[in-house]
Protein backbone atom coordinates (compact mmCIF):
# COMPACT_ATOMS: atom_id res chain seq x y z
CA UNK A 1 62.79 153.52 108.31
CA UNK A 2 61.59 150.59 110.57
CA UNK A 3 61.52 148.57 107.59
CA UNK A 4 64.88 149.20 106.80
CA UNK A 5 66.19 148.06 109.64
CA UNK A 6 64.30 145.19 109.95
CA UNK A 7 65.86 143.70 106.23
CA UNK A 8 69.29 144.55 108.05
CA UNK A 9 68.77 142.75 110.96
CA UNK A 10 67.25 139.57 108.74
CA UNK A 11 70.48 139.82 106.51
CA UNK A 12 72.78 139.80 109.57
CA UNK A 13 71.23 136.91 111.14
CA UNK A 14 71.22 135.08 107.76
CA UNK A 15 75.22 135.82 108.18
CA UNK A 16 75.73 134.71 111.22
CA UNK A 17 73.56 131.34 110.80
CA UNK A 18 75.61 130.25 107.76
CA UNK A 19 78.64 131.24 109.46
CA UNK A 20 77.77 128.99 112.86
CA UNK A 21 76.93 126.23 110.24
CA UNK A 22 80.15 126.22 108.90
CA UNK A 23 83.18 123.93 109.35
CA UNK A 24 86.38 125.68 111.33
CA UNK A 25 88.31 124.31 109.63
CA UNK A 26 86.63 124.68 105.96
CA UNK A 27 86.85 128.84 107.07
CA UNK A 28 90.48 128.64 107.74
CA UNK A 29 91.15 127.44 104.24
CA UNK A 30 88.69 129.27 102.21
CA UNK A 31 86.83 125.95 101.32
CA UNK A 32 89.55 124.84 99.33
CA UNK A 33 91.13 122.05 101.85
CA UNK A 34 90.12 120.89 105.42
CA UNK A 35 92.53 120.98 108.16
CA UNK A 36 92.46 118.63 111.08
CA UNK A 37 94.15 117.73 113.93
CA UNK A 38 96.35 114.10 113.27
CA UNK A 39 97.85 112.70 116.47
CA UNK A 40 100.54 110.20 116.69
CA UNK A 41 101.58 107.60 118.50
CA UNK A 42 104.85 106.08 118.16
CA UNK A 43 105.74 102.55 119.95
CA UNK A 44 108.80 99.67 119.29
CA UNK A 45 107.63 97.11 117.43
CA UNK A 46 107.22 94.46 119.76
CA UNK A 47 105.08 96.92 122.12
CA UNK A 48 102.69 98.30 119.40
CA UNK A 49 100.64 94.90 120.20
CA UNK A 50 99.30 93.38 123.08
CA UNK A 51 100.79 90.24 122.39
CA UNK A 52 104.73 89.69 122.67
CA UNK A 53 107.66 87.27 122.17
CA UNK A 54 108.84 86.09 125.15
CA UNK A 55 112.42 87.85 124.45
CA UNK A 56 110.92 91.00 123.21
CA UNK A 57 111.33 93.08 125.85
CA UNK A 58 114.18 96.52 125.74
CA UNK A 59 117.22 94.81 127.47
CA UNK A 60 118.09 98.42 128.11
CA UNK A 61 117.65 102.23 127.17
CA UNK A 62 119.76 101.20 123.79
CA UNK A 63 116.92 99.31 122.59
CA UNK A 64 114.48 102.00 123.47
CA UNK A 65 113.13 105.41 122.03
CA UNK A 66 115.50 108.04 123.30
CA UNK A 67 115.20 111.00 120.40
CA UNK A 68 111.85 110.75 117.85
CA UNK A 69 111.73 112.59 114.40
CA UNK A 70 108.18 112.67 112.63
CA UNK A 71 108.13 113.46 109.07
CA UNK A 72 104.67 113.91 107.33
CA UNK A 73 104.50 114.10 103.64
CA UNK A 74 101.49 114.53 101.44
CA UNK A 75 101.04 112.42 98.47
CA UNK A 76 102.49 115.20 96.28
CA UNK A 77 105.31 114.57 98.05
CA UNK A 78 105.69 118.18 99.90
CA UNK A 79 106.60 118.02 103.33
CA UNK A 80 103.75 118.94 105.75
CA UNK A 81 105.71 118.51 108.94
CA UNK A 82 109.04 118.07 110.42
CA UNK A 83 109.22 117.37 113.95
CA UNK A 84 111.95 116.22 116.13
CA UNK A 85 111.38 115.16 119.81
CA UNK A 86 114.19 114.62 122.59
CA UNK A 87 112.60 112.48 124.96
CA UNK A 88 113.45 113.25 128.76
CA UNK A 89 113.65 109.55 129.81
CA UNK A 90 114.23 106.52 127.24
CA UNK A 91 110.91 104.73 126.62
CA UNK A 92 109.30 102.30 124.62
CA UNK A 93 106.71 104.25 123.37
CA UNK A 94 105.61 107.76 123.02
CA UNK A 95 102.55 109.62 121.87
CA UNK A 96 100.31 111.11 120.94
CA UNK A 97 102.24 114.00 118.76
CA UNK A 98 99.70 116.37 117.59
CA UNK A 99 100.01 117.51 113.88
CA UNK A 100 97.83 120.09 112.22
CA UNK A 101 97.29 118.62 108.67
CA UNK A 102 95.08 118.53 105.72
CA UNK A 103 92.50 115.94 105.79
CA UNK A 104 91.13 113.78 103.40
CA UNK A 105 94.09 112.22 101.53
CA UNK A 106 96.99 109.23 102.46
CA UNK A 107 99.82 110.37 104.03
CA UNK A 108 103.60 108.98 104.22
CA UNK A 109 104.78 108.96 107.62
CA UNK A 110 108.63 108.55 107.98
CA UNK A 111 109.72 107.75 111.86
CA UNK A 112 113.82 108.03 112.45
CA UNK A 113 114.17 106.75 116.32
CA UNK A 114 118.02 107.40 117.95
CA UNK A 115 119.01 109.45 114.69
CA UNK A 116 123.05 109.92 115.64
CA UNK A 117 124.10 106.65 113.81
CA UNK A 118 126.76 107.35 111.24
CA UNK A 119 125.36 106.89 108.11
CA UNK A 120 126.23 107.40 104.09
CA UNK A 121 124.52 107.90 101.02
CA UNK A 122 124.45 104.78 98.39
CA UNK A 123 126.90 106.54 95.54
CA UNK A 124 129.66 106.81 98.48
CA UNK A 125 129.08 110.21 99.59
CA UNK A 126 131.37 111.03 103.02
CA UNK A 127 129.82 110.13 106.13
CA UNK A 128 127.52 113.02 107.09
CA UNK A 129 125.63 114.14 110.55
CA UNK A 130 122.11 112.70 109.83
CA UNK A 131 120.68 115.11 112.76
CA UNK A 132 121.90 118.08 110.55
CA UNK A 133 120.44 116.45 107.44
CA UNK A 134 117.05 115.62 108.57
CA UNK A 135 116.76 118.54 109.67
CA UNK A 136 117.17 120.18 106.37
CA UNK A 137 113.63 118.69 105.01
CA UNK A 138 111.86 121.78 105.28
CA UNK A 139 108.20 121.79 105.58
CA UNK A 140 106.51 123.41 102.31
CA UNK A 141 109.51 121.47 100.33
CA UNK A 142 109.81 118.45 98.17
CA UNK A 143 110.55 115.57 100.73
CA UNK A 144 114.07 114.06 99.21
CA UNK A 145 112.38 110.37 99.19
CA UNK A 146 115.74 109.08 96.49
CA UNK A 147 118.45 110.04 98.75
CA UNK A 148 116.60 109.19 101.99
CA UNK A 149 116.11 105.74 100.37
CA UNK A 150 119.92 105.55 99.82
CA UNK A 151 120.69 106.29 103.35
CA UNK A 152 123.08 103.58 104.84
CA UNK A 153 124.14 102.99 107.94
CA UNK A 154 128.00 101.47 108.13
CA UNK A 155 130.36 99.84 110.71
CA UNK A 156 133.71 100.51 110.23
CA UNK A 157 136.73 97.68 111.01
CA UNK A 158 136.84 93.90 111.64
CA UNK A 159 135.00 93.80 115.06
CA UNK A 160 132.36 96.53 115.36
CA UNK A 161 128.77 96.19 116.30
CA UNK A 162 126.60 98.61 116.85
CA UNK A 163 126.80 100.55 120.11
CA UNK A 164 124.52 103.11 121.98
CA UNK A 165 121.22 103.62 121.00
CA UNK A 166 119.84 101.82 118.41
CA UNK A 167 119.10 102.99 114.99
CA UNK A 168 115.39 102.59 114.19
CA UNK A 169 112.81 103.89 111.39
CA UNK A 170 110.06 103.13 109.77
CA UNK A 171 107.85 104.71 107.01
CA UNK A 172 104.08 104.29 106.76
CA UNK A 173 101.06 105.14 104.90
CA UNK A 174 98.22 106.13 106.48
CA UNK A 175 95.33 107.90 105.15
CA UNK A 176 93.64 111.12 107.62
CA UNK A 177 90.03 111.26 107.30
CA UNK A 178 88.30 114.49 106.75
CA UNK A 179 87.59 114.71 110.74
CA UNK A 180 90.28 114.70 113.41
CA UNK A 181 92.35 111.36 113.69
CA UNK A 182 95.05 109.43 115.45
CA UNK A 183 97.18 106.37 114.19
CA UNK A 184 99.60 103.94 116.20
CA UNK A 185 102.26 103.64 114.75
CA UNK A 186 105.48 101.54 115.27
CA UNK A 187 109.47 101.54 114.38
CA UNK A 188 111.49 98.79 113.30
CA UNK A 189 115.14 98.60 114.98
CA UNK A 190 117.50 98.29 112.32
CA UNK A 191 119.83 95.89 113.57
CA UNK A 192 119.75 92.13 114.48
CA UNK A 193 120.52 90.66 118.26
CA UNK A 194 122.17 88.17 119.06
CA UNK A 195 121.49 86.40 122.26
CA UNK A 196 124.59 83.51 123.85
CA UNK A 197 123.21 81.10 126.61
CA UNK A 198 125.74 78.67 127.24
CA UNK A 199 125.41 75.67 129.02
CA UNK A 200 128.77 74.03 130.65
CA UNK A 201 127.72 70.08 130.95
CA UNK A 202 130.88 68.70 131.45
CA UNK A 203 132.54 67.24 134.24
CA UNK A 204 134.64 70.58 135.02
CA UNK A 205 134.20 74.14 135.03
CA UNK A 206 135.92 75.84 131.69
CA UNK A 207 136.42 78.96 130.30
CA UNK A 208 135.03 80.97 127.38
CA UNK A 209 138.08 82.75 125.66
CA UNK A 210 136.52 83.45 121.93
CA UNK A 211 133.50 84.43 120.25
CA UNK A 212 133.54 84.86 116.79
CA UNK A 213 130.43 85.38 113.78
CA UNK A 214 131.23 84.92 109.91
CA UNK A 215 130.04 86.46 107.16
CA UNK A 216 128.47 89.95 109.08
CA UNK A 217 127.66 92.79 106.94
CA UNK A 218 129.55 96.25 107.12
CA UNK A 219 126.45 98.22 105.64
CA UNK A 220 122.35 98.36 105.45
CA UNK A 221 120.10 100.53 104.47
CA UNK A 222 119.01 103.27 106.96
CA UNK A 223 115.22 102.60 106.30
CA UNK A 224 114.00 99.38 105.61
CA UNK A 225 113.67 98.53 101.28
CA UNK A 226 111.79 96.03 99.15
CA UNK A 227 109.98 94.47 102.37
CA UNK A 228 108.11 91.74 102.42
CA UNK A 229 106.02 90.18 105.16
CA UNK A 230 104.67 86.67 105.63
CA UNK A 231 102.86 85.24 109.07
CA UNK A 232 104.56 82.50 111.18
CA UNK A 233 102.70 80.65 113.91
CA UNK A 234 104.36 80.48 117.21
CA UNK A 235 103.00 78.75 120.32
CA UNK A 236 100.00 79.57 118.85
CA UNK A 237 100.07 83.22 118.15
CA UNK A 238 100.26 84.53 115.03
CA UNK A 239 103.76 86.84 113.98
CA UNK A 240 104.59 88.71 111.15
CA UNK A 241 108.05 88.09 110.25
CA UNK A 242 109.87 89.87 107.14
CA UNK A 243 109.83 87.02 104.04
CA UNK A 244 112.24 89.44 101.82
CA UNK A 245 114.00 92.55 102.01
CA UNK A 246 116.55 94.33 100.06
CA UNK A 247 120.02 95.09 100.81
CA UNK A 248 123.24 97.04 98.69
CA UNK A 249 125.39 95.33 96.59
CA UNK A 250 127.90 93.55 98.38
CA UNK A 251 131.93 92.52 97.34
CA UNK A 252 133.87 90.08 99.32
CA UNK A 253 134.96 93.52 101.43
CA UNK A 254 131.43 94.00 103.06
CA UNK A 255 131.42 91.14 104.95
CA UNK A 256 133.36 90.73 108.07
CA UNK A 257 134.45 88.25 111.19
CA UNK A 258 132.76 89.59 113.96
CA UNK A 259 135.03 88.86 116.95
CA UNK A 260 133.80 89.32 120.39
CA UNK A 261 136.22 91.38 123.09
CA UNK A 262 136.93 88.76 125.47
CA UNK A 263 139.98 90.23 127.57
CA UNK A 264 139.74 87.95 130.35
CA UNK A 265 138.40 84.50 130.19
CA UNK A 266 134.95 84.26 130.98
CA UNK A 267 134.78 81.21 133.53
CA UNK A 268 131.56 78.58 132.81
CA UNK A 269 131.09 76.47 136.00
CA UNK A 270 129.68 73.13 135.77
CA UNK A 271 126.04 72.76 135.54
CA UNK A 272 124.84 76.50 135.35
CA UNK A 273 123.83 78.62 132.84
CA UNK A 274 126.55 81.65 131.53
CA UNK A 275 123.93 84.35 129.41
CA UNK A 276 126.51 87.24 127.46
CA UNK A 277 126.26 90.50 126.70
CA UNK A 278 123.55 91.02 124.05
CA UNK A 279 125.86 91.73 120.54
CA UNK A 280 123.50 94.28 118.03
CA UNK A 281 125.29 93.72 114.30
CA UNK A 282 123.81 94.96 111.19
CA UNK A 283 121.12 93.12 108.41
CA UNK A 284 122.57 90.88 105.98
CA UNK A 285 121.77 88.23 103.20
CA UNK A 286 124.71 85.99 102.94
CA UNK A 287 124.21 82.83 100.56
CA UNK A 288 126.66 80.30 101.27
CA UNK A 289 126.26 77.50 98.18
CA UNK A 290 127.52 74.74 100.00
CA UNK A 291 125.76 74.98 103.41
CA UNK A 292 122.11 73.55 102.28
CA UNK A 293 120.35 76.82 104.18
CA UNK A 294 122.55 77.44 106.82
CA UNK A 295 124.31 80.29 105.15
CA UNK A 296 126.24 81.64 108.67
CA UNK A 297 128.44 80.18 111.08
CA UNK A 298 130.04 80.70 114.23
CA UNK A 299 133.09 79.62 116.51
CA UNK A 300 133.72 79.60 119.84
CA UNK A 301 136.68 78.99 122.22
CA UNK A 302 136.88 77.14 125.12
CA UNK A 303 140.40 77.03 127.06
CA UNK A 304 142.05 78.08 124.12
CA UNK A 305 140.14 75.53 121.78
CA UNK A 306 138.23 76.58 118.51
CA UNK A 307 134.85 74.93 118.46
CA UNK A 308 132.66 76.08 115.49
CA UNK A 309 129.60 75.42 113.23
CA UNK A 310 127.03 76.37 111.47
CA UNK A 311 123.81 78.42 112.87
CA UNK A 312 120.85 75.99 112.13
CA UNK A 313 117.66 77.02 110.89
CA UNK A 314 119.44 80.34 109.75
CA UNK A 315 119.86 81.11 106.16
CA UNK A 316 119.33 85.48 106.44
CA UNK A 317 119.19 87.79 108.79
CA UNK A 318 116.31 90.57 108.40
CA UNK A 319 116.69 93.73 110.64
CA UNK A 320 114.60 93.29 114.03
CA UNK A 321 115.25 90.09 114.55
CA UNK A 322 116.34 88.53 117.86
CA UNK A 323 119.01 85.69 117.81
CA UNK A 324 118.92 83.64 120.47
CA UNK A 325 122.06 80.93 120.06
CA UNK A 326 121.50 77.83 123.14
CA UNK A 327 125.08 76.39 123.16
CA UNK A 328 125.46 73.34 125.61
CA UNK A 329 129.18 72.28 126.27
CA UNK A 330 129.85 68.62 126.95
CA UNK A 331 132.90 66.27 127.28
CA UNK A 332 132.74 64.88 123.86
CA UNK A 333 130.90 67.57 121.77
CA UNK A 334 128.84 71.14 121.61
CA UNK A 335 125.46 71.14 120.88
CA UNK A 336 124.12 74.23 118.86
CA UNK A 337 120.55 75.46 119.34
CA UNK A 338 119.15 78.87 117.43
CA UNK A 339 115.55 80.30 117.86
CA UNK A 340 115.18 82.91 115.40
CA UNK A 341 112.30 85.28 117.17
CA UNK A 342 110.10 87.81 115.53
CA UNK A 343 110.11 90.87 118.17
CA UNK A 344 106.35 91.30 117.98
CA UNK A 345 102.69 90.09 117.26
CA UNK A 346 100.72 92.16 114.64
CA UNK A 347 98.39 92.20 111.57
CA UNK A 348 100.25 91.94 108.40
CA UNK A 349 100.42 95.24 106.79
CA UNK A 350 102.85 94.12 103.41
CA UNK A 351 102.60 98.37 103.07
CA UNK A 352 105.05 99.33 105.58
CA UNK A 353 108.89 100.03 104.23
CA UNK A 354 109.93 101.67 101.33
């Protein structure tokens, strides 16, 4: 009898020796798949590095992260997780979010930032409420990566820019290690900013009565397609800027004048610098045959006079880039200046888009 009980007693700490040698999470799914904890960190673009652009920096809450969505997709393209996050205060990063996700294998990550822009679908669906929609992709579900990729985001009229928060997104891959992980991550905004300094060097004070931007697209894509990245050396430091990117077929419709408000003159004394409202318009790739590169142009009116050219050194406009147009008014002429800045310092990762 004593014997008996001492096999019993050997076989039950055999059990419980194996067991305590075991992985968590390799018990919770029968051996078959590992499950590990992913956490996520979401930031703007040009905060995701230590080094920034001079002009980087949120202007205001628009620019920041107000409402997060975090889509995780495995590479059999079912949806793993679909989380939305309201964030109590607008900032420019957020994180970590903790996901509970199978390990060992690369991931797609979609980000949608400030996800109440009006949007379409490619084939000219209505406008629909992309909250509603996104929140359709149900985890355990094919992710819908076709129509998400014909998202568009549109501006309706002859003088609209974007306004309230900004749209932003972003999709990534990242691969989750068989252990628990985090990632940064970052969002691109999709719109370009335009930035007006101008400079009144005349003998008198004037006023500003017109603002005006040719050639503006009406439409983009929601998420960013086809891009590509290159490096560009600034004041030393090292940006990745976007080399090529895709964008719908355009007519002669889907390009606009974009005509600033101006409903009372906006006076420009002598000698001082006048910086305007920041302007947020949509991506575009405009070719203009005759303008040897500088493919947009611009007017503006002083006292009721039309004084235009065209940008330098700008011949497209990729999403998340920052404008900044240096216009210095003189007796006898109007000198243009453009800096086209990247909004942030990283390593190139030609990965990122769709």
């Amino acid at each position: 009898m004593k014997k008996f009980e001492c096999i019993i007693i050997l076989w039950v700490m055999v059990f419980l020796l194996v067991g305590c040698s075991r992985n968590g999470n390799e018990e919770e799914n029968d051996g078959k798949e590992i499950l590990v904890n992913l956490d996520i960190r979401v930031a703007l673009s040009d905060v995701s590095q230590p080094t920034r652009s001079e002009d980087a920096d949120a202007e205001s809450d628009d620019e920041k992260i107000q409402t997060l969505r975090i889509v995780v997709v495995r590479p059999d393209g079912i949806v793993e997780g679909n989380r939305f996050v309201p964030l109590v205060v607008a900032a420019e990063f957020y994180g970590y979010e903790r996901f509970r996700v199978v390990g060992n294998e690369e991931k797609r990550i979609y980000l949608f930032v400030n996800e109440r822009a009006r949007v379409q679908f490619e084939d000219g669906r209505t406008d629909l409420n992309l909250t509603d929609y996104l929140s359709g992709i149900v985890p355990g579900q094919v992710f819908p990566k076709d129509e998400i990729a014909s998202l568009m985001i549109r501006l309706d009229g002859v003088s609209e820019q974007l306004v309230g928060p900004l749209p932003m997104s972003e999709c990534h891959k990242v691969t989750v290690p068989e252990t628990d992980d985090n990632c940064n991550l970052f969002v691109t905004r999709a719109a370009v900013k335009f930035s007006f300094r101008i400079t009144n060097k005349s003998s008198k004070s004037v006023n500003l009565t017109g603002l005006m931007m040719n050639k503006m697209a009406r439409r983009e894509y929601y998420l960013p397609r086809g891009v590509k990245y290159g490096e560009e050396v600034i004041d030393g430091k090292p940006y990745k800027v976007i080399t090529d990117y895709e964008v719908p077929s355009f007519g002669n419709n889907d390009y606009y004048i974009y005509e600033a408000v101006i409903n009372v003159p906006k006076v420009l004394p002598v000698n001082q610098q006048v910086m305007l409202d920041p302007i947020y318009l949509l991506e575009g790739k405009y070719t203009d045959s005759v303008s040897d590169g500088k493919n947009y142009s611009m007017s503006i009116e002083i006292d009721g006079v039309q004084l235009g050219n065209y940008f330098p050194k700008l011949s497209q406009l990729p999403r998340n880039t920052h404008v900044v147009v240096n216009i210095t008014i003189e007796d006898t002429e109007c000198i243009w200046e453009v800096d086209v800045l990247p909004y942030c310092a990283k390593e190139l990762e030609p990965l990122f888009g769709l």
